[in-house]
C-alpha atoms as a PDB file:
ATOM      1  CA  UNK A   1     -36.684 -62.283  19.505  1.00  0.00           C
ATOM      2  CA  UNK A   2     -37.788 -65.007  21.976  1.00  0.00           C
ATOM      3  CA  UNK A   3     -39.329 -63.460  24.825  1.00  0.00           C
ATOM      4  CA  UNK A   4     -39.932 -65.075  27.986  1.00  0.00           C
ATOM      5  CA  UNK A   5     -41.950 -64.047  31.263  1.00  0.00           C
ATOM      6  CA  UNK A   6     -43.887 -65.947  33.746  1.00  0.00           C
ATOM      7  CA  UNK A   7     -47.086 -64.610  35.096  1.00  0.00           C
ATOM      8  CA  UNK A   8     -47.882 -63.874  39.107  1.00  0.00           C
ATOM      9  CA  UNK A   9     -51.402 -63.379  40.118  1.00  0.00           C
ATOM     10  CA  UNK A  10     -49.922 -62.899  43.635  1.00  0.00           C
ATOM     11  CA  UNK A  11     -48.628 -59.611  43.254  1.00  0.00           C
ATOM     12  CA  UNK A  12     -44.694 -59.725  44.565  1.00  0.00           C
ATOM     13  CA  UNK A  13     -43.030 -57.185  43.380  1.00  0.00           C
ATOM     14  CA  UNK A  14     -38.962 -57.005  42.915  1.00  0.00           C
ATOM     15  CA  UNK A  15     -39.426 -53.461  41.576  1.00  0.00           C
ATOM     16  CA  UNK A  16     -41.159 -50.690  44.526  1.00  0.00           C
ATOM     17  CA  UNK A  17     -41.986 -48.413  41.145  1.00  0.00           C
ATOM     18  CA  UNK A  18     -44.506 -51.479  40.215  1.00  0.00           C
ATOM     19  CA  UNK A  19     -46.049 -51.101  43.721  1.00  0.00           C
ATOM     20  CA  UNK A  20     -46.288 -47.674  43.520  1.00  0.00           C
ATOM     21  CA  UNK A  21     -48.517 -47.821  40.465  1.00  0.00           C
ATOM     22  CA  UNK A  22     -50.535 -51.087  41.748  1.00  0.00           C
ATOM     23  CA  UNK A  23     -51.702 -48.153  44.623  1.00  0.00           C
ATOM     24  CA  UNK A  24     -52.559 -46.045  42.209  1.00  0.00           C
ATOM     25  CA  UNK A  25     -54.692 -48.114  40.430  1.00  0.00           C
ATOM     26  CA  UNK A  26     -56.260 -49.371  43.547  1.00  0.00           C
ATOM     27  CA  UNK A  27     -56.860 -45.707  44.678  1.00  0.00           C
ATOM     28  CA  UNK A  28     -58.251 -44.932  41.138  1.00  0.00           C
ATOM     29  CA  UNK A  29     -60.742 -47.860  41.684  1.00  0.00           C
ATOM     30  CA  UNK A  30     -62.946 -45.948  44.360  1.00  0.00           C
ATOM     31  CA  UNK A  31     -64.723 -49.180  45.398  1.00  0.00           C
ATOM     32  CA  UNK A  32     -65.341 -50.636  42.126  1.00  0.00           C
ATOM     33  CA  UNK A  33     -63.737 -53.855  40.581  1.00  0.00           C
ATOM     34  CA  UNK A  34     -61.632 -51.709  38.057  1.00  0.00           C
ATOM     35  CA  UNK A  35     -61.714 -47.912  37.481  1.00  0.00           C
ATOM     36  CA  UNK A  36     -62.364 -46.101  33.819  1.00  0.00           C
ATOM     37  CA  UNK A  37     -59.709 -44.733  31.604  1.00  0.00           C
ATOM     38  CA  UNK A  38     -60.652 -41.073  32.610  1.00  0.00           C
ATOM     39  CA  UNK A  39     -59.809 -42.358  36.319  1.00  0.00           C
ATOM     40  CA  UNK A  40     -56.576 -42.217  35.255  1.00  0.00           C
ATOM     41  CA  UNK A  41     -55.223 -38.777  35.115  1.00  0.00           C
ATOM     42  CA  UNK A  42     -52.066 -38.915  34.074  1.00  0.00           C
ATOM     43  CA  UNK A  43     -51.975 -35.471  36.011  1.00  0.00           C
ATOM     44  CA  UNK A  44     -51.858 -37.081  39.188  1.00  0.00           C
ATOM     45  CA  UNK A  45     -49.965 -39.948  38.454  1.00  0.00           C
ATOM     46  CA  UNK A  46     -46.322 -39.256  40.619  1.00  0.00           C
ATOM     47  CA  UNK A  47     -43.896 -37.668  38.004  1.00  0.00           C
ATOM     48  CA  UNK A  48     -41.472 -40.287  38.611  1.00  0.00           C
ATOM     49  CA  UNK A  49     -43.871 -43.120  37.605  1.00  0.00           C
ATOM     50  CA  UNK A  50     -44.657 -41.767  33.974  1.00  0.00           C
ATOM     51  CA  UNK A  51     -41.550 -43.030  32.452  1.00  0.00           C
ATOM     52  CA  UNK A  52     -43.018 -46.850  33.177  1.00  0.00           C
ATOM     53  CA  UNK A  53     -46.571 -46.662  32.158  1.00  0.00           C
ATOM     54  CA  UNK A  54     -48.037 -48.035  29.161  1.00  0.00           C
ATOM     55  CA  UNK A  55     -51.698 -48.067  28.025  1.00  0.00           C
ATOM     56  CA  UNK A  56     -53.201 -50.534  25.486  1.00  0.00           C
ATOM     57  CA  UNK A  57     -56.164 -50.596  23.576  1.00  0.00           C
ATOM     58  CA  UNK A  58     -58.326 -53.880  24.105  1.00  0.00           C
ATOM     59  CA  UNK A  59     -60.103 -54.084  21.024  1.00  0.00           C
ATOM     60  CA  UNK A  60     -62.816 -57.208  21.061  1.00  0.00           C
ATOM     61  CA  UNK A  61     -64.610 -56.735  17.142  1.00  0.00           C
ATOM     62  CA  UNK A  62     -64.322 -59.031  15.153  1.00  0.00           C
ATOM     63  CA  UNK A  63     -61.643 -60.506  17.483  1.00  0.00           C
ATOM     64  CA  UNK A  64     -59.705 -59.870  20.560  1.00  0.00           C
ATOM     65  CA  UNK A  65     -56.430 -57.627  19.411  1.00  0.00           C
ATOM     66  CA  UNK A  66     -54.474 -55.108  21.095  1.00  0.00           C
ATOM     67  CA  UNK A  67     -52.708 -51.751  20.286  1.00  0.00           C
ATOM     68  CA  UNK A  68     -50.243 -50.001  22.041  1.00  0.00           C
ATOM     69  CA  UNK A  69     -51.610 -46.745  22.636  1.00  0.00           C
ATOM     70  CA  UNK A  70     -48.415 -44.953  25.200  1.00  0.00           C
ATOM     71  CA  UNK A  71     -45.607 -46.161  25.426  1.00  0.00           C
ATOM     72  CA  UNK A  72     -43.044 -44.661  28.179  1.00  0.00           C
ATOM     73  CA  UNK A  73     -39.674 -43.434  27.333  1.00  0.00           C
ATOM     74  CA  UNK A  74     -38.227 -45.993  30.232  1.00  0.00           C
ATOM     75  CA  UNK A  75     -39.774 -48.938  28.309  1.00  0.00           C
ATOM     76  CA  UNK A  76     -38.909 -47.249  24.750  1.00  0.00           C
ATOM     77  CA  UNK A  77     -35.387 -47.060  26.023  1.00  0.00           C
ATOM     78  CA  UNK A  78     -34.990 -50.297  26.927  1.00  0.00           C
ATOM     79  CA  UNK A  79     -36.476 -51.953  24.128  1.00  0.00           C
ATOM     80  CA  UNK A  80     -34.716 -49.531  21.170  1.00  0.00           C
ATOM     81  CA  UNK A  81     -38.230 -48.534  19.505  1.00  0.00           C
ATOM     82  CA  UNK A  82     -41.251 -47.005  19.779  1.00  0.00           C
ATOM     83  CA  UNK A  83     -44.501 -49.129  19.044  1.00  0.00           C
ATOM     84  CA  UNK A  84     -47.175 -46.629  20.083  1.00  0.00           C
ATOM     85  CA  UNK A  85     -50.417 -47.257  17.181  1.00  0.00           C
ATOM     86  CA  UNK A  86     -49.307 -50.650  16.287  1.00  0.00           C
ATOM     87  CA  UNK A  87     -51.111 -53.580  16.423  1.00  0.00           C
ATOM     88  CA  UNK A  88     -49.542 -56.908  18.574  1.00  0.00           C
ATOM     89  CA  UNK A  89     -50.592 -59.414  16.172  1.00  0.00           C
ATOM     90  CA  UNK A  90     -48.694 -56.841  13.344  1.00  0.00           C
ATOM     91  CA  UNK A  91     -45.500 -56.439  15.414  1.00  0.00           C
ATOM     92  CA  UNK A  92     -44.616 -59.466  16.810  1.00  0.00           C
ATOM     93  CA  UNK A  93     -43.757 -62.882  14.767  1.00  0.00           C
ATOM     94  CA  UNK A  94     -45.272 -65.922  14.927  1.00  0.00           C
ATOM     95  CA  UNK A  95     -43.213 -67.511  17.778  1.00  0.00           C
ATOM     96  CA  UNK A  96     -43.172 -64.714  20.208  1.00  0.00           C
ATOM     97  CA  UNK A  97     -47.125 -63.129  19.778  1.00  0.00           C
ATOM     98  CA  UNK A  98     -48.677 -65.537  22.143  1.00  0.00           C
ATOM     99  CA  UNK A  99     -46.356 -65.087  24.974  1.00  0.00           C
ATOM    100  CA  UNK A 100     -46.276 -61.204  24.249  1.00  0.00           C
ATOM    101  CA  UNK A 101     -50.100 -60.881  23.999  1.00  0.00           C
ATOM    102  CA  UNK A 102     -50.925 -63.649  26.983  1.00  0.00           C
ATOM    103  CA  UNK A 103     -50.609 -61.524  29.813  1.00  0.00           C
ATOM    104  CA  UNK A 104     -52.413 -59.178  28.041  1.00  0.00           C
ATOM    105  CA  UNK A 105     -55.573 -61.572  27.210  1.00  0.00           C
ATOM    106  CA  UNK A 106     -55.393 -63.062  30.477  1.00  0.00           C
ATOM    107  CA  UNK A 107     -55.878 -59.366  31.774  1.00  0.00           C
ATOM    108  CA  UNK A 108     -58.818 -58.732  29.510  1.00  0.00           C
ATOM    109  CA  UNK A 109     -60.781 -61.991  30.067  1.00  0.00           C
ATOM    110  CA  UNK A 110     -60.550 -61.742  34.326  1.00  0.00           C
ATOM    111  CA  UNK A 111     -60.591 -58.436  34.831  1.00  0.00           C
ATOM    112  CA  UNK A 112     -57.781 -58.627  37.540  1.00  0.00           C
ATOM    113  CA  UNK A 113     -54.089 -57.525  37.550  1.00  0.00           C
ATOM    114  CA  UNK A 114     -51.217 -59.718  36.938  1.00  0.00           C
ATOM    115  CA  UNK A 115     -47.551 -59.009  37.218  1.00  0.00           C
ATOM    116  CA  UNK A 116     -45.375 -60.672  34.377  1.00  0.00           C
ATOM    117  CA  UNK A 117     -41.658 -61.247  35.006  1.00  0.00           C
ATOM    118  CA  UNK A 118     -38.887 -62.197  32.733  1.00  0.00           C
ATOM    119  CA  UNK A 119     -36.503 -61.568  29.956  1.00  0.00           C
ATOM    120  CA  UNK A 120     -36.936 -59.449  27.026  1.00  0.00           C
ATOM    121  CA  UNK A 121     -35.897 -60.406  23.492  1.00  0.00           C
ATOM    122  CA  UNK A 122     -36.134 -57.279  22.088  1.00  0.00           C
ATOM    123  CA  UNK A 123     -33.443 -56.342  19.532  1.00  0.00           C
ATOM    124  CA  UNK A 124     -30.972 -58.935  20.628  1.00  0.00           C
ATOM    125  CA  UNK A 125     -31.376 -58.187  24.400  1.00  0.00           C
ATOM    126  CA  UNK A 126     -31.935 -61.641  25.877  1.00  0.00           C
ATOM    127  CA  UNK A 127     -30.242 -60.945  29.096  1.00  0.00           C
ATOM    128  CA  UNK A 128     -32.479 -57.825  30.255  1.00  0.00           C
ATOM    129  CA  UNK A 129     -34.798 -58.242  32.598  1.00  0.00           C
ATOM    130  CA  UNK A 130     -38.226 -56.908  33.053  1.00  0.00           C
ATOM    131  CA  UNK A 131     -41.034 -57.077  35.055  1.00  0.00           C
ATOM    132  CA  UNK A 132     -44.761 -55.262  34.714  1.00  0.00           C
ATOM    133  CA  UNK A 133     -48.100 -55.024  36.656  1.00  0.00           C
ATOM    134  CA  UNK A 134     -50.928 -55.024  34.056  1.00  0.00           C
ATOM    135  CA  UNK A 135     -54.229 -53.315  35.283  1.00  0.00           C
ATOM    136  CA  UNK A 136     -57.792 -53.367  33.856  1.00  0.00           C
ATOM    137  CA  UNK A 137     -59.702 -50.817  32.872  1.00  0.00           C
ATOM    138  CA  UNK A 138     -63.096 -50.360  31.756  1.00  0.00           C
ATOM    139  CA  UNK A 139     -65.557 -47.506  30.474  1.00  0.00           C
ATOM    140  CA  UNK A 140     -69.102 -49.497  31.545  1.00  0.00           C
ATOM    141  CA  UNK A 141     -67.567 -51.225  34.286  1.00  0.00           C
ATOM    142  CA  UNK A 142     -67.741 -54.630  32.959  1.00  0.00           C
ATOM    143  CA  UNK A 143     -66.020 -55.559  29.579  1.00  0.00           C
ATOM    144  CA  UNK A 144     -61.593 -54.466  29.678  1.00  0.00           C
ATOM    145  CA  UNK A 145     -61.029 -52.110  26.976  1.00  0.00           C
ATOM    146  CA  UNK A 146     -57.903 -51.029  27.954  1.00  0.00           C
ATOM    147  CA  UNK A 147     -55.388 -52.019  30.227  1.00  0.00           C
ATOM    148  CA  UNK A 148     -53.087 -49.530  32.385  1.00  0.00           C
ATOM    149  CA  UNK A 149     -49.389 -50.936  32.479  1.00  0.00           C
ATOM    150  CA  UNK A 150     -46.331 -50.348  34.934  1.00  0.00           C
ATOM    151  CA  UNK A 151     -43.060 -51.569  33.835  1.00  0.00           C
ATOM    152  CA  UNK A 152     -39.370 -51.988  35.019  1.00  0.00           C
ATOM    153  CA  UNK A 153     -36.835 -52.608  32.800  1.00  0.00           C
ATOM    154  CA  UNK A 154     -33.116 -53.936  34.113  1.00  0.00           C
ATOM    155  CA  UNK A 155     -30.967 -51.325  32.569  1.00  0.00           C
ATOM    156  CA  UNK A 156     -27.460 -51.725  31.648  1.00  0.00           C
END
């Protein structure tokens, strides 16, 4: 599969979609360092940013794993499947489950968003570009137990 991104703690998007839902988050935050799941309403999230999101389970007992829990249809699109309910460390093989997941962890163990930027290996798609914002969230305010994703795929 190989799948290759780079991680930017600065926040520069290519993509004004991926801005659009950093705001959102921001909004959703109301003053506190991240906002809970039921923040999100996916009622109120602008009907042209639903395609992009993604929302995974950050499960910490008896180890850190995560589950895909939505999945848009922009991101199912471009990657030819549908993952929602499955398990990283069950999906991805050995050589490509560290830099799929490290985003991910790096997300859950600061509590701050990150924007990853690459190329996707997905189903023999080496050439298509992607690039995400990945957001905490948190039901006691403290511990990540889910994080809210945006993400732009390069279509072709």
């Amino acid at each position: 599969m190989e799948v290759q991104g780079e991680i930017d703690l600065d926040l520069v998007f290519e993509g004004e979609r991926l801005a659009e839902i950093l705001d959102f988050w921001r909004k959703a935050c109301t003053g506190r360092t991240m906002p809970t799941r039921q923040d999100i309403d996916p009622l109120t999230i602008p009907p042209h940013l639903l395609a992009h999101i993604e929302l995974i389970d950050v499960l910490t007992e008896p180890e850190l794993r995560f589950r895909w829990r939505l999945i848009g249809t922009h991101v199912t699109t471009a990657v030819g499947r549908d993952c929602t309910g499955m398990y990283f460390d069950e999906l991805y093989p050995a050589e490509d489950f560290e830099t799929v997941s490290g985003p991910f962890k790096w997300v859950a163990e600061n509590a701050k968003p990150l924007r990853w930027h690459g190329t996707s290996g997905f189903i023999g798609r080496d050439w298509q570009a992607y690039e995400g914002v990945y957001l905490p969230l948190s039901s006691n305010g403290a511990t990540v137990d889910m994080i809210f994703c945006g993400v732009q795929y390069e279509l072709k």
